[in-house]
Protein backbone atom coordinates (compact mmCIF):
# COMPACT_ATOMS: atom_id res chain seq x y z
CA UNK A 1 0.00 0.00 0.00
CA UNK A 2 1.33 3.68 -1.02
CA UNK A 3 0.26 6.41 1.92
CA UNK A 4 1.25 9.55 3.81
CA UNK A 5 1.79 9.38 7.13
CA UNK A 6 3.92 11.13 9.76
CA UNK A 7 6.83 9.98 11.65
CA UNK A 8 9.52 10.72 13.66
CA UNK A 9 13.20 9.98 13.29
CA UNK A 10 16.11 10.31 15.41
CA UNK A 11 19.68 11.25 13.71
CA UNK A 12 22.72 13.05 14.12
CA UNK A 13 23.67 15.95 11.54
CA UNK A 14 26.39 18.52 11.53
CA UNK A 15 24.35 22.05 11.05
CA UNK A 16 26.88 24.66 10.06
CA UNK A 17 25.15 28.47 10.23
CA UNK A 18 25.87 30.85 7.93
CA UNK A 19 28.26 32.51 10.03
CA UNK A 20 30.52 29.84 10.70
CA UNK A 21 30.50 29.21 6.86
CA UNK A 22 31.85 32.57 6.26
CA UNK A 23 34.32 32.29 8.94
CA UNK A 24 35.59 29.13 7.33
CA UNK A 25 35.74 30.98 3.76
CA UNK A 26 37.68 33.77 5.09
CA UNK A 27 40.94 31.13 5.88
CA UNK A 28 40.85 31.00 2.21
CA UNK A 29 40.92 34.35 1.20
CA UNK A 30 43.79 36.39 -0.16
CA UNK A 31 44.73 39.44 0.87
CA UNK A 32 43.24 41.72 -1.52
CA UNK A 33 40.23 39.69 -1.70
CA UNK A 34 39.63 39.96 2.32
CA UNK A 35 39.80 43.85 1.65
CA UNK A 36 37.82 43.89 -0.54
CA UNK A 37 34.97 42.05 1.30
CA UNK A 38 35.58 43.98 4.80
CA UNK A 39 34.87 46.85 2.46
CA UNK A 40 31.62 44.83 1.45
CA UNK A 41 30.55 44.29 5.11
CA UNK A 42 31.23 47.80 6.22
CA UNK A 43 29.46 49.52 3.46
CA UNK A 44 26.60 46.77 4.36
CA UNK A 45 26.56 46.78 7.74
CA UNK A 46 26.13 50.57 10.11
CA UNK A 47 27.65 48.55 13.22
CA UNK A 48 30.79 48.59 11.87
CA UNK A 49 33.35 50.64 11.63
CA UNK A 50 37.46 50.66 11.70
CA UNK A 51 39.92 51.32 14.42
CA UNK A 52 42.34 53.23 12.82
CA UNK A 53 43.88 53.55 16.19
CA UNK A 54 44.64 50.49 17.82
CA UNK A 55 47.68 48.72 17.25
CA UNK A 56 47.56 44.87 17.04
CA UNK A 57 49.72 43.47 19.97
CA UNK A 58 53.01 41.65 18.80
CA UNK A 59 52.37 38.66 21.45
CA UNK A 60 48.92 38.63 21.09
CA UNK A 61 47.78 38.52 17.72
CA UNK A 62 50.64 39.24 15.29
CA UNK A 63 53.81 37.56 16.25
CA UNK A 64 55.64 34.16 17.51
CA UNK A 65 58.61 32.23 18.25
CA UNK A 66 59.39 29.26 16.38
CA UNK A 67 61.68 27.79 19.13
CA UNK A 68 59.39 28.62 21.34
CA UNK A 69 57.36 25.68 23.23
CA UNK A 70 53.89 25.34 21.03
CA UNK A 71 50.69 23.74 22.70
CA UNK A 72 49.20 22.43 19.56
CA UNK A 73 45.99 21.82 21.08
CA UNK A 74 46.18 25.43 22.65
CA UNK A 75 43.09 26.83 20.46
CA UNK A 76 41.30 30.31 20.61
CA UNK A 77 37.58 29.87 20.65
CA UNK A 78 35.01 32.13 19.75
CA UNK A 79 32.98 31.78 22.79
CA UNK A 80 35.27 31.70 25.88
CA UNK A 81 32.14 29.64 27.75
CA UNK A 82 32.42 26.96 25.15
CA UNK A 83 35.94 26.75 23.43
CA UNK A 84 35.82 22.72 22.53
CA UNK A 85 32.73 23.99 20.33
CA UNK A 86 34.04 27.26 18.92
CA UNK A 87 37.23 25.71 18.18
CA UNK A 88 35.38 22.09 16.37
CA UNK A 89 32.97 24.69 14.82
CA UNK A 90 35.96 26.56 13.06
CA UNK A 91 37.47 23.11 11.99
CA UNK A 92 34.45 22.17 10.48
CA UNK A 93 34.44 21.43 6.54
CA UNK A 94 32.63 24.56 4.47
CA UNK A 95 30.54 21.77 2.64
CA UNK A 96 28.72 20.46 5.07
CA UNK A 97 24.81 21.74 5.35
CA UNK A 98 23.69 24.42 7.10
CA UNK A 99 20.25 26.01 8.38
CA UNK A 100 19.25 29.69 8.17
CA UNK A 101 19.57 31.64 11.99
CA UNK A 102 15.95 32.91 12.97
CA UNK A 103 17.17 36.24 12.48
CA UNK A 104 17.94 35.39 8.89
CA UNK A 105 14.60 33.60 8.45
CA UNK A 106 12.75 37.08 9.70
CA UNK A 107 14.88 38.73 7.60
CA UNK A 108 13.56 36.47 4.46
CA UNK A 109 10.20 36.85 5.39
CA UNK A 110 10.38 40.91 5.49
CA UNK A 111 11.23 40.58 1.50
CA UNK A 112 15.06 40.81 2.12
CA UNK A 113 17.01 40.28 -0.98
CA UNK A 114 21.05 39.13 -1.16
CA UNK A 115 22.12 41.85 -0.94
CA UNK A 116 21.07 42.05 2.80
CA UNK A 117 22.12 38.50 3.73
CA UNK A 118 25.86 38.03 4.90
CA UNK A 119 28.62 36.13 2.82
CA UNK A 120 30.66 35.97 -0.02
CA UNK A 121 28.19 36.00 -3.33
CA UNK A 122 28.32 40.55 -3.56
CA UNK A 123 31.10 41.76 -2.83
CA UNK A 124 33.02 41.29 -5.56
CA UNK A 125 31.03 44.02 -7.00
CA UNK A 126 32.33 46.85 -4.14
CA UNK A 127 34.82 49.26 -3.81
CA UNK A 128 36.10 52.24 -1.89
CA UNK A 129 33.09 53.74 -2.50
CA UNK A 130 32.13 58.01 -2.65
CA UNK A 131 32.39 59.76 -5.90
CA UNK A 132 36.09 60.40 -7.41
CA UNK A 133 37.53 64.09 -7.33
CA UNK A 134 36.79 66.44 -10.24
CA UNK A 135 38.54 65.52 -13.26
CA UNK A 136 40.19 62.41 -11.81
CA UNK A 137 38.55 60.24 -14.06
CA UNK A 138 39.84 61.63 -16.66
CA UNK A 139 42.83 61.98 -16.31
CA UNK A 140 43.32 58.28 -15.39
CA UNK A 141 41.71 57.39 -19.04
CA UNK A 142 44.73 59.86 -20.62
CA UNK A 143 47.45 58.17 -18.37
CA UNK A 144 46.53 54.71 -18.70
CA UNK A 145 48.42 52.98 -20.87
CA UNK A 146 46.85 51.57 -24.45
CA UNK A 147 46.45 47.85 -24.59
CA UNK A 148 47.09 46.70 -27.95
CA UNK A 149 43.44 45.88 -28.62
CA UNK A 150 43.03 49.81 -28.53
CA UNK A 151 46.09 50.32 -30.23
CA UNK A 152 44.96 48.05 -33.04
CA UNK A 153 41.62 49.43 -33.48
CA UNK A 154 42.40 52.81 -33.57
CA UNK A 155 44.72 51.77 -36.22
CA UNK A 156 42.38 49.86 -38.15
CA UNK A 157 39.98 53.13 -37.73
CA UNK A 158 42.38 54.82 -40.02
CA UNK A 159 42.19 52.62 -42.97
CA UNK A 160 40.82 53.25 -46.29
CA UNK A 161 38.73 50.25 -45.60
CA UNK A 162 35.01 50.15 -45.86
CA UNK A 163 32.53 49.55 -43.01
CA UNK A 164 32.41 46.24 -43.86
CA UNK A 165 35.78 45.11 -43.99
CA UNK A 166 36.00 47.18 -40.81
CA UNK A 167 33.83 44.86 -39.36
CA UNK A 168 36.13 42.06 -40.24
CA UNK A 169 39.17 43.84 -38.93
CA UNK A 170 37.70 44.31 -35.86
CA UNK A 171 36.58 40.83 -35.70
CA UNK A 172 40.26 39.45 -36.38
CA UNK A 173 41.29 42.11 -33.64
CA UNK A 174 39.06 39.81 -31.22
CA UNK A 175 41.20 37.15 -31.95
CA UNK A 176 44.42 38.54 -30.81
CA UNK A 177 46.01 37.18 -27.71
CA UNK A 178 48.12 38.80 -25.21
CA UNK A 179 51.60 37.75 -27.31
CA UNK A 180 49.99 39.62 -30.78
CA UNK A 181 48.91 36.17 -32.14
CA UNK A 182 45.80 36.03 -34.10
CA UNK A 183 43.91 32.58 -32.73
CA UNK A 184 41.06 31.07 -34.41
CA UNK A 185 40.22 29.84 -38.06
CA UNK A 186 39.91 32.36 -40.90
CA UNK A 187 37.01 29.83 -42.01
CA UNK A 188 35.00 30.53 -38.87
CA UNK A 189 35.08 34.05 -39.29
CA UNK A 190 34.13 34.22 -42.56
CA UNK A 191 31.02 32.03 -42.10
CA UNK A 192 30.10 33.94 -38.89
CA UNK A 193 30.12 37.72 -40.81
CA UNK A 194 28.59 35.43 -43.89
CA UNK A 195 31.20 36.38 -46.55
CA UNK A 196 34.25 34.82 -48.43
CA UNK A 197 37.28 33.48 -46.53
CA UNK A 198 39.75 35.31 -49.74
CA UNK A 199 37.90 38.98 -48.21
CA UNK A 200 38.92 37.64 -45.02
CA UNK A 201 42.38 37.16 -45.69
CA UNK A 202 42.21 40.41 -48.03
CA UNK A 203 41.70 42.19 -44.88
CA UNK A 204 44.50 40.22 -42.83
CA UNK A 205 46.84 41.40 -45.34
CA UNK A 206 45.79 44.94 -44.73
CA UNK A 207 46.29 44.41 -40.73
CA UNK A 208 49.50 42.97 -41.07
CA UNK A 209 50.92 46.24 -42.09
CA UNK A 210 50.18 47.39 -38.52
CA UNK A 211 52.52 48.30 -35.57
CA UNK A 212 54.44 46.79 -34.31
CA UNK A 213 55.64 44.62 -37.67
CA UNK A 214 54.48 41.17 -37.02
CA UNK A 215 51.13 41.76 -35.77
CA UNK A 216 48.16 39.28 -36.42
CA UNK A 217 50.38 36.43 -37.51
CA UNK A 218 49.36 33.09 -37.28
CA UNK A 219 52.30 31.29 -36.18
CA UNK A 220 55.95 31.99 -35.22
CA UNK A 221 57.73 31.85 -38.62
CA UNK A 222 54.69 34.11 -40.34
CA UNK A 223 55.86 36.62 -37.62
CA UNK A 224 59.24 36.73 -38.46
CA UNK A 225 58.54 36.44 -42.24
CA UNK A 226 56.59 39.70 -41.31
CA UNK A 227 59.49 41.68 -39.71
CA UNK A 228 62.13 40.42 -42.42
CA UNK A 229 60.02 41.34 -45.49
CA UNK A 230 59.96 45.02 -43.66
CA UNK A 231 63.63 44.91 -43.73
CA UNK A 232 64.14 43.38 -47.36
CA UNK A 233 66.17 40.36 -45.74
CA UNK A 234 63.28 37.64 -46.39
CA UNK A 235 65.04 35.40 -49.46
CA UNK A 236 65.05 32.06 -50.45
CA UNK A 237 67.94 31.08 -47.79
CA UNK A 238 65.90 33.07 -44.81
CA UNK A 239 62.66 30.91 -46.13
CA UNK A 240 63.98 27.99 -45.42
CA UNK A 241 65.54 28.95 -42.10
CA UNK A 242 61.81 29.74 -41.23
CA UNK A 243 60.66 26.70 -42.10
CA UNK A 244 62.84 24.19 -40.32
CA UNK A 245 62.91 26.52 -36.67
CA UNK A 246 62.80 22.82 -34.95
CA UNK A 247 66.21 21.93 -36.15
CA UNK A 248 67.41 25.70 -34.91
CA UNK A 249 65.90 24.74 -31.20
CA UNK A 250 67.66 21.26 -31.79
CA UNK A 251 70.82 23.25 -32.49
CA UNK A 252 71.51 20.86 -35.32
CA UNK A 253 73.48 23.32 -37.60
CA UNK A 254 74.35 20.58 -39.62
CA UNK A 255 71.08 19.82 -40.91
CA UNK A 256 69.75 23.59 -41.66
CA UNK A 257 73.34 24.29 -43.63
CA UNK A 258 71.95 21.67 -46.20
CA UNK A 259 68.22 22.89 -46.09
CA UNK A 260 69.22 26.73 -46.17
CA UNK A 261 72.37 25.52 -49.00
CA UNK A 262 74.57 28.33 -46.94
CA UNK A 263 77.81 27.82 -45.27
CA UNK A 264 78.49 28.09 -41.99
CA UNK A 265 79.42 31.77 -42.32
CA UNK A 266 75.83 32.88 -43.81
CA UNK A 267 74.30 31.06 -41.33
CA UNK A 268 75.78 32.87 -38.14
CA UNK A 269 74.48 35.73 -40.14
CA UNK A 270 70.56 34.65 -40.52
CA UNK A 271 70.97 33.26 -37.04
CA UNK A 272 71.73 36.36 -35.71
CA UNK A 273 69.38 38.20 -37.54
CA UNK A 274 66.73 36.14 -36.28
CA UNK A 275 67.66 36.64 -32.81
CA UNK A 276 67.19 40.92 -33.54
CA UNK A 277 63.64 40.00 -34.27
CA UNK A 278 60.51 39.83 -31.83
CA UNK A 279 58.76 36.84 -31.49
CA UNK A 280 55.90 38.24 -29.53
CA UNK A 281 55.11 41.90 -30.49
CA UNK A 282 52.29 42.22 -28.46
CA UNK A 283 54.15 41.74 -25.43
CA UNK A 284 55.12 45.41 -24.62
CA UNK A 285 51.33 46.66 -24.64
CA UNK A 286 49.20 47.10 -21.91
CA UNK A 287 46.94 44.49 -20.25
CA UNK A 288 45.56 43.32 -17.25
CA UNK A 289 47.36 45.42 -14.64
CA UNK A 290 49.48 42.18 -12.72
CA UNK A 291 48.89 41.82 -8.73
CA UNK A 292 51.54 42.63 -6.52
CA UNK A 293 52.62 39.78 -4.17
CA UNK A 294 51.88 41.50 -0.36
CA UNK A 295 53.23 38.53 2.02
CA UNK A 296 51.01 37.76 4.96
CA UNK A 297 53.74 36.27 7.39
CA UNK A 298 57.19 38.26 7.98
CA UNK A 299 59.77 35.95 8.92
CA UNK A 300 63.36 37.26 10.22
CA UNK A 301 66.18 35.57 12.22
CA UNK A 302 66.27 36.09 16.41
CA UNK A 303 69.05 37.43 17.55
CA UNK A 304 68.43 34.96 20.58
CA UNK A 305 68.27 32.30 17.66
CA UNK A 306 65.81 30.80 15.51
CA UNK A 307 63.25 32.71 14.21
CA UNK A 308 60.47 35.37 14.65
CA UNK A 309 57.20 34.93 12.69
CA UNK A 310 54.57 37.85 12.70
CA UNK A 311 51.91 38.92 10.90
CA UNK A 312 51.97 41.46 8.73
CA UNK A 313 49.89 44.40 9.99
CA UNK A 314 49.54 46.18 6.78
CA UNK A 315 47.08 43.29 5.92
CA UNK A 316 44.71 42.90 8.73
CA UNK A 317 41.77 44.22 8.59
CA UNK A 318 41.01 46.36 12.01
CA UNK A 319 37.65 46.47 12.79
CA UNK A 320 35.30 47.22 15.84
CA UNK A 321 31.88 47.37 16.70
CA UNK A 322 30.17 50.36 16.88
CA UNK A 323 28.43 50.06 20.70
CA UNK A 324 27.38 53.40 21.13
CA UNK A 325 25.43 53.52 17.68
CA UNK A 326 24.42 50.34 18.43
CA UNK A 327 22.65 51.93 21.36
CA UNK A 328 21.25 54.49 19.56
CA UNK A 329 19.38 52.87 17.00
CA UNK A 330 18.25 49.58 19.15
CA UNK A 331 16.70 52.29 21.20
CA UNK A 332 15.03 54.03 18.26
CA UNK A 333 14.03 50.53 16.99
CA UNK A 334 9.94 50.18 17.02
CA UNK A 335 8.92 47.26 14.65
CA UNK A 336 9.76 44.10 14.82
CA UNK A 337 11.40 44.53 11.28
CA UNK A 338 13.70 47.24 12.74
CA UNK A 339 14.85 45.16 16.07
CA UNK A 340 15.25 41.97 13.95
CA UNK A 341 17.33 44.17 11.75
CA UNK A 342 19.97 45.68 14.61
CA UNK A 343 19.89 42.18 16.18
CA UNK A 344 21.20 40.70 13.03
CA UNK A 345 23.46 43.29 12.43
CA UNK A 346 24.95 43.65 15.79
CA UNK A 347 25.47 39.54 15.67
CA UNK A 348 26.97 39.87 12.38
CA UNK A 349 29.90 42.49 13.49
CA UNK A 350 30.53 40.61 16.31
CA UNK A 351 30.78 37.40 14.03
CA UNK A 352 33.09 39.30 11.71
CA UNK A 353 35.16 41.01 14.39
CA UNK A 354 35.86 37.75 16.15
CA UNK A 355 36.59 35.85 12.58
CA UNK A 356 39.32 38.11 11.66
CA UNK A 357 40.57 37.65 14.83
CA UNK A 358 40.39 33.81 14.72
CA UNK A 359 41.80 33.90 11.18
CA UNK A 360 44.69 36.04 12.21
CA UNK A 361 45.79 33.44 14.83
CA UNK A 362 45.40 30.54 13.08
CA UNK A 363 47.73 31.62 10.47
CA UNK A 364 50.06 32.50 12.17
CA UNK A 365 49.92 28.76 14.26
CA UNK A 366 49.85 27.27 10.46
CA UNK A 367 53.24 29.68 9.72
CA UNK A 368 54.86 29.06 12.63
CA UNK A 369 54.49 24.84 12.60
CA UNK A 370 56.23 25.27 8.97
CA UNK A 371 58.77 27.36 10.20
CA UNK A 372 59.21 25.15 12.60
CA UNK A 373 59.38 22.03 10.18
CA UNK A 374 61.65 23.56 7.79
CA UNK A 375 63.68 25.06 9.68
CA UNK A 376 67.07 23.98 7.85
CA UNK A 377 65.90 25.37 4.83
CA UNK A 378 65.39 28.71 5.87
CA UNK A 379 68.84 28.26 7.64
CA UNK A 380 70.82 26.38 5.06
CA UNK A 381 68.91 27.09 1.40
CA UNK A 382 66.64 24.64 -1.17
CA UNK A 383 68.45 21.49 -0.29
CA UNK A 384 67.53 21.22 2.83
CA UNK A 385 63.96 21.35 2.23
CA UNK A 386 62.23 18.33 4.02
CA UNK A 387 59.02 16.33 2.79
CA UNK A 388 56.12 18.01 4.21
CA UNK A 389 52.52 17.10 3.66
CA UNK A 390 49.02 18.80 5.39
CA UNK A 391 48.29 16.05 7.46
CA UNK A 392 52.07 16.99 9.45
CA UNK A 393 50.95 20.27 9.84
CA UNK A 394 47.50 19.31 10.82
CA UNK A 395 48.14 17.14 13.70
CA UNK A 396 51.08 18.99 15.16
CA UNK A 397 48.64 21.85 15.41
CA UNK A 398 45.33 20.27 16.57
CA UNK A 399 43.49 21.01 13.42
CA UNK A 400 42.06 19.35 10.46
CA UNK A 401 43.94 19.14 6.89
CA UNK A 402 41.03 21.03 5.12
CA UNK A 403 41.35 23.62 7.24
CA UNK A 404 45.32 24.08 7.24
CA UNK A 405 44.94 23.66 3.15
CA UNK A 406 42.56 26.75 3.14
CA UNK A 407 44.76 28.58 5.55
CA UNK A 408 47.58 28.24 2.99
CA UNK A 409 45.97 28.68 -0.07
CA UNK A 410 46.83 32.24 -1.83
CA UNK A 411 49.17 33.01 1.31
CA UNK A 412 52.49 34.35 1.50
CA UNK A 413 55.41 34.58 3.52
CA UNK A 414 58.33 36.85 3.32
CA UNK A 415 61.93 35.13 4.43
CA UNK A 416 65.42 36.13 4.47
CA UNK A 417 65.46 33.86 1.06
CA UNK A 418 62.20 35.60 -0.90
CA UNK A 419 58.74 35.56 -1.04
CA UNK A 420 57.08 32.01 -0.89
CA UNK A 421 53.79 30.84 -1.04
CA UNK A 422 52.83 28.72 2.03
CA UNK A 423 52.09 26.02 -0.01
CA UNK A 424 55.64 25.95 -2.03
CA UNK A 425 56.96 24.20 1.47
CA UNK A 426 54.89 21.34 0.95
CA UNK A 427 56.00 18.96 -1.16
CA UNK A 428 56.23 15.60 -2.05
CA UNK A 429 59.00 12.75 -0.83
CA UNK A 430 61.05 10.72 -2.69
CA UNK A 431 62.51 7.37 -0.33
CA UNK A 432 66.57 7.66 0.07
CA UNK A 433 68.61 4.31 -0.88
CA UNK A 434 68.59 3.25 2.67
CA UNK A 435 64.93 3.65 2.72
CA UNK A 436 64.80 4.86 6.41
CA UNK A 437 65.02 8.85 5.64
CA UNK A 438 63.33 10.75 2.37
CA UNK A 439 64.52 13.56 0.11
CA UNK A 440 62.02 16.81 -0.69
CA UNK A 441 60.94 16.68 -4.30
CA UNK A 442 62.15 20.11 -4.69
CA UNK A 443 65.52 19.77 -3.32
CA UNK A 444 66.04 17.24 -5.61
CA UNK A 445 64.66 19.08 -8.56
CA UNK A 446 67.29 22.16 -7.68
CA UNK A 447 69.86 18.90 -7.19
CA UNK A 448 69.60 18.37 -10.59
CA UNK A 449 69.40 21.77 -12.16
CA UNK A 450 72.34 22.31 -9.71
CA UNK A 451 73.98 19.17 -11.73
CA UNK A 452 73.20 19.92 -15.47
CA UNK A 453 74.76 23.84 -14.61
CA UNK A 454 77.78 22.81 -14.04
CA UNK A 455 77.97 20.09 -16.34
CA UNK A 456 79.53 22.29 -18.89
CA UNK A 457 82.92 23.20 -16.74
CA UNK A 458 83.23 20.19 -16.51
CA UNK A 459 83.74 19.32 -20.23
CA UNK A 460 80.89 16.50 -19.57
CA UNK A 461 77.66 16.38 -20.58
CA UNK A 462 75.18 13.95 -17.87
CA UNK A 463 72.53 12.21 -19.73
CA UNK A 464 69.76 10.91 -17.23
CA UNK A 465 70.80 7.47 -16.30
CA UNK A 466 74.47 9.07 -15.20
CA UNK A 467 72.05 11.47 -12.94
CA UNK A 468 70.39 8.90 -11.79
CA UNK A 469 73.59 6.99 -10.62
CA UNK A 470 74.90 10.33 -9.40
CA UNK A 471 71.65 10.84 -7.27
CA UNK A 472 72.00 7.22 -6.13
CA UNK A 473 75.72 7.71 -4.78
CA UNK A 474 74.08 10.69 -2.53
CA UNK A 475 71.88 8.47 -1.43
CA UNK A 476 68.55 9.57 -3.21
CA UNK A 477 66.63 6.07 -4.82
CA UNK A 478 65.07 8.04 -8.04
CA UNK A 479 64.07 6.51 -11.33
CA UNK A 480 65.16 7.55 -15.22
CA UNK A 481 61.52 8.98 -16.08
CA UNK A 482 61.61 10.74 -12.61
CA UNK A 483 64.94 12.75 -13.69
CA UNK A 484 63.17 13.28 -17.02
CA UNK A 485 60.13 14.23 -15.73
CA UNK A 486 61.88 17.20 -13.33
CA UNK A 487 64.15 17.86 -16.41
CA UNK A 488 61.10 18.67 -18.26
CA UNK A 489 59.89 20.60 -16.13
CA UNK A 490 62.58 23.03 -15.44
CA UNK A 491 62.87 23.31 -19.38
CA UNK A 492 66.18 21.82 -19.91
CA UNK A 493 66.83 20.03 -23.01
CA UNK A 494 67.75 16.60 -23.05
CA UNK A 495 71.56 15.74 -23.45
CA UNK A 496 71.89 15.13 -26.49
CA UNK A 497 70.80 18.45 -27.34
CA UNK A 498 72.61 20.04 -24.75
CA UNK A 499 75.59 18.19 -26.28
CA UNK A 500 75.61 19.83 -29.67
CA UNK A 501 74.82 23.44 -28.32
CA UNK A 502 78.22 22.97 -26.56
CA UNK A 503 79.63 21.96 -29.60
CA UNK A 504 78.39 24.55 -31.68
CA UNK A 505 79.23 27.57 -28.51
């Protein structure tokens, strides 16, 4: 029998609010994106308000020892009645379901929109906020610098070309990447604007006469073909130069004498030539404006030794809650509307205030652990960088792996040896010959590189299996495809080509 009826069940569920969502999201955030939703939340919320004032104590909030003695299970809570709960509640995992606060549902029911709710979805969409100076706008559109888009178009603007071909040009312009390549099929374009693929390439021909020479090619050697015709140098010889470039990356001279038919001689020349050309011509435009690395952590050696961690203050947001106008309008309050409204706000800054807080600190317990793990490598350099994985971190701390990986995500740290990321001292192990110790992946990728630069003075060049018996004499048990694969990926050519650029100087 199918039927409705009513019944009652008993279960255990982790409810995660709102709040404690956004607390969790903030570990994640960068820098620049935390500023940019404090500015959200204090545009959005009249409790708030920052303490321009106050500096953030040293001991407190913004600094540590790492040879100091570390209670890893020493955890701020949000609620000094109940820190086993704050603290689990901060640990928890941000995908877990949640249930809307009855503030939140009153809130809902009064018609409240996004915009009103707390979290992550608007601000994106905020800034600094307050109208800009007379003129100032302006003058920033005369400064800024063209990107080539612009400086195409305005090129292609003064063309005897008709609207329609216009229309193409601008279409091809769309095309353009960052490096002044034109991507995308001549075909496509044609059948999009609904004419003829030779009025396509009619119109090509007409943008390739732009600045800077080489423009709107389609490949590498069209490019170079481009800046050679402008010089009168492109010939039969220079032609076939172009079209064997994989035996110039090879080095194999050898080979492109006999293609090109030149001697030795004339092809130093067209070599060099070549190398007075530019590959990418877009490349000195304007684009997207690129984000400057602020570090989070500032690490410097103790005179006492080891080291001193602390946060860096130029980054933390200072906020406070507003209590006397938090007086004045619950006290002006007369609906139900209006009170649910100051209660939700009041919570909210309170929430916010002690999340930054919270967030502050546990950074700095998640810097201080990998300080305190790699400590040789801050005090000896690359090759003394240890294996280190989350789960290390995690339990020397007192805190789950999710939540360490969103505390290093998009996080930097300034050291006596650069600018890191916090998750550039994580990396992977490889087992030692003895098998009772391990090697970081890293230091043995800079092993390596260390290797193959030097190979040179030594009038020897290492093919892989002699670094692999090299790197099993110090002790590290690595593969052939291993060594390739880390070869690879620091861009050095195999041996065989690095054999014949030696030979050739």
């Amino acid at each position: 029998m199918i039927g409705q009826r009513l019944e009652i069940r008993q279960g255990q569920g982790l409810v995660i609010t709102p709040q404690l969502q956004q607390a969790i999201k903030l570990l994640q955030l960068s820098n620049q994106e935390l500023e940019a939703f404090v500015e959200a939340e204090l545009e959005r919320n009249p409790l708030l308000k920052r303490d321009e004032e106050a500096d953030i104590p040293g001991e407190a909030v913004g600094e540590a020892s790492a040879d100091l003695p570390n209670d890893p299970h020493a955890e701020l809570s949000f609620d000094e009645a109940r820190p086993d709960a704050a603290e689990q509640a901060m640990d928890t995992r941000a995908d877990d379901v949640y249930d809307a606060s009855p503030g939140e549902r009153a809130t809902e029911g009064a018609g409240g929109t996004d915009e009103a709710q707390p979290g992550l979805s608007d601000w994106s969409r905020t800034g600094k906020g307050g109208p800009a100076p007379e003129g100032e706008g302006l003058e920033r559109a005369d400064s800024r610098e063209l990107t080539l888009w612009e400086h195409l178009q305005a090129q292609l603007s003064g063309t005897p070309l008709n609207a329609a071909d216009r229309a193409i040009g601008l279409a091809l312009i769309e095309m353009v990447d960052d490096h002044g390549y034109l991507r995308g099929d001549l075909a496509e374009v044609a059948d999009r604007l609904g004419c003829g693929v030779d009025r396509v390439e009619a119109v090509l021909a007409v943008c390739h006469g732009f600045e800077p020479t080489g423009i709107m090619a389609r490949s590498v050697p069209e490019c170079l073909k481009l800046q050679l015709v402008e010089r009168n140098r492109f010939d039969p010889a220079m032609a076939a130069l172009l079209d064997n470039l994989e035996l110039l990356a090879r080095h194999n001279l050898s080979a492109l004498r006999s293609a090109c038919g030149v001697d030795a001689e004339d092809l130093s020349e067209m070599i060099s030539e070549l190398k007075a050309l530019t590959p990418r011509p877009g490349a000195g435009f304007g684009g997207e404006p690129a984000q400057t690395v602020i570090p989070d952590v500032l690490v410097r050696p103790d005179p006492a030794g080891g080291w001193r961690i602390e946060l860096n203050a130029d980054t933390l947001p200072r906020l406070l809650v507003d209590k006397r106008y938090h007086g004045v309008v619950s006290a002006g309050a007369r609906s139900d509307t209006e009170k649910t409204f100051v209660a939700d706000c009041a919570a909210q800054a309170n929430w916010l205030v002690k999340s930054l807080d919270q967030r502050a600190k546990t950074i700095l317990k998640v810097s201080s652990e990998i300080i305190r793990q790699q400590d040789a490598f801050f005090a000896f350099g690359v090759e003394f960088l240890r294996p280190l994985n989350l789960k290390t971190v995690a339990d020397a701390i007192g805190m789950h792996e999710s939540t360490v990986s969103r505390v290093t995500s998009n996080k930097y740290m300034a050291t006596p040896r650069g600018v890191f990321e916090l998750k550039f001292f994580f990396t992977s192990a490889i087992q030692s010959v003895d098998g009772q110790s391990s090697h970081s992946a890293e230091a043995v990728r800079h092993r390596i590189k260390s290797m193959i630069d030097h190979e040179g003075r030594d009038g020897d060049v290492l093919s892989d299996d002699r670094i692999v018996e090299l790197l099993n004499q110090a002790g590290i048990d690595i593969a052939r495809r291993t060594v390739a694969k880390y070869r690879e990926a620091l861009r050095i050519p195999s041996s065989v080509e690095r054999k014949r650029r030696l030979k050739t100087g």
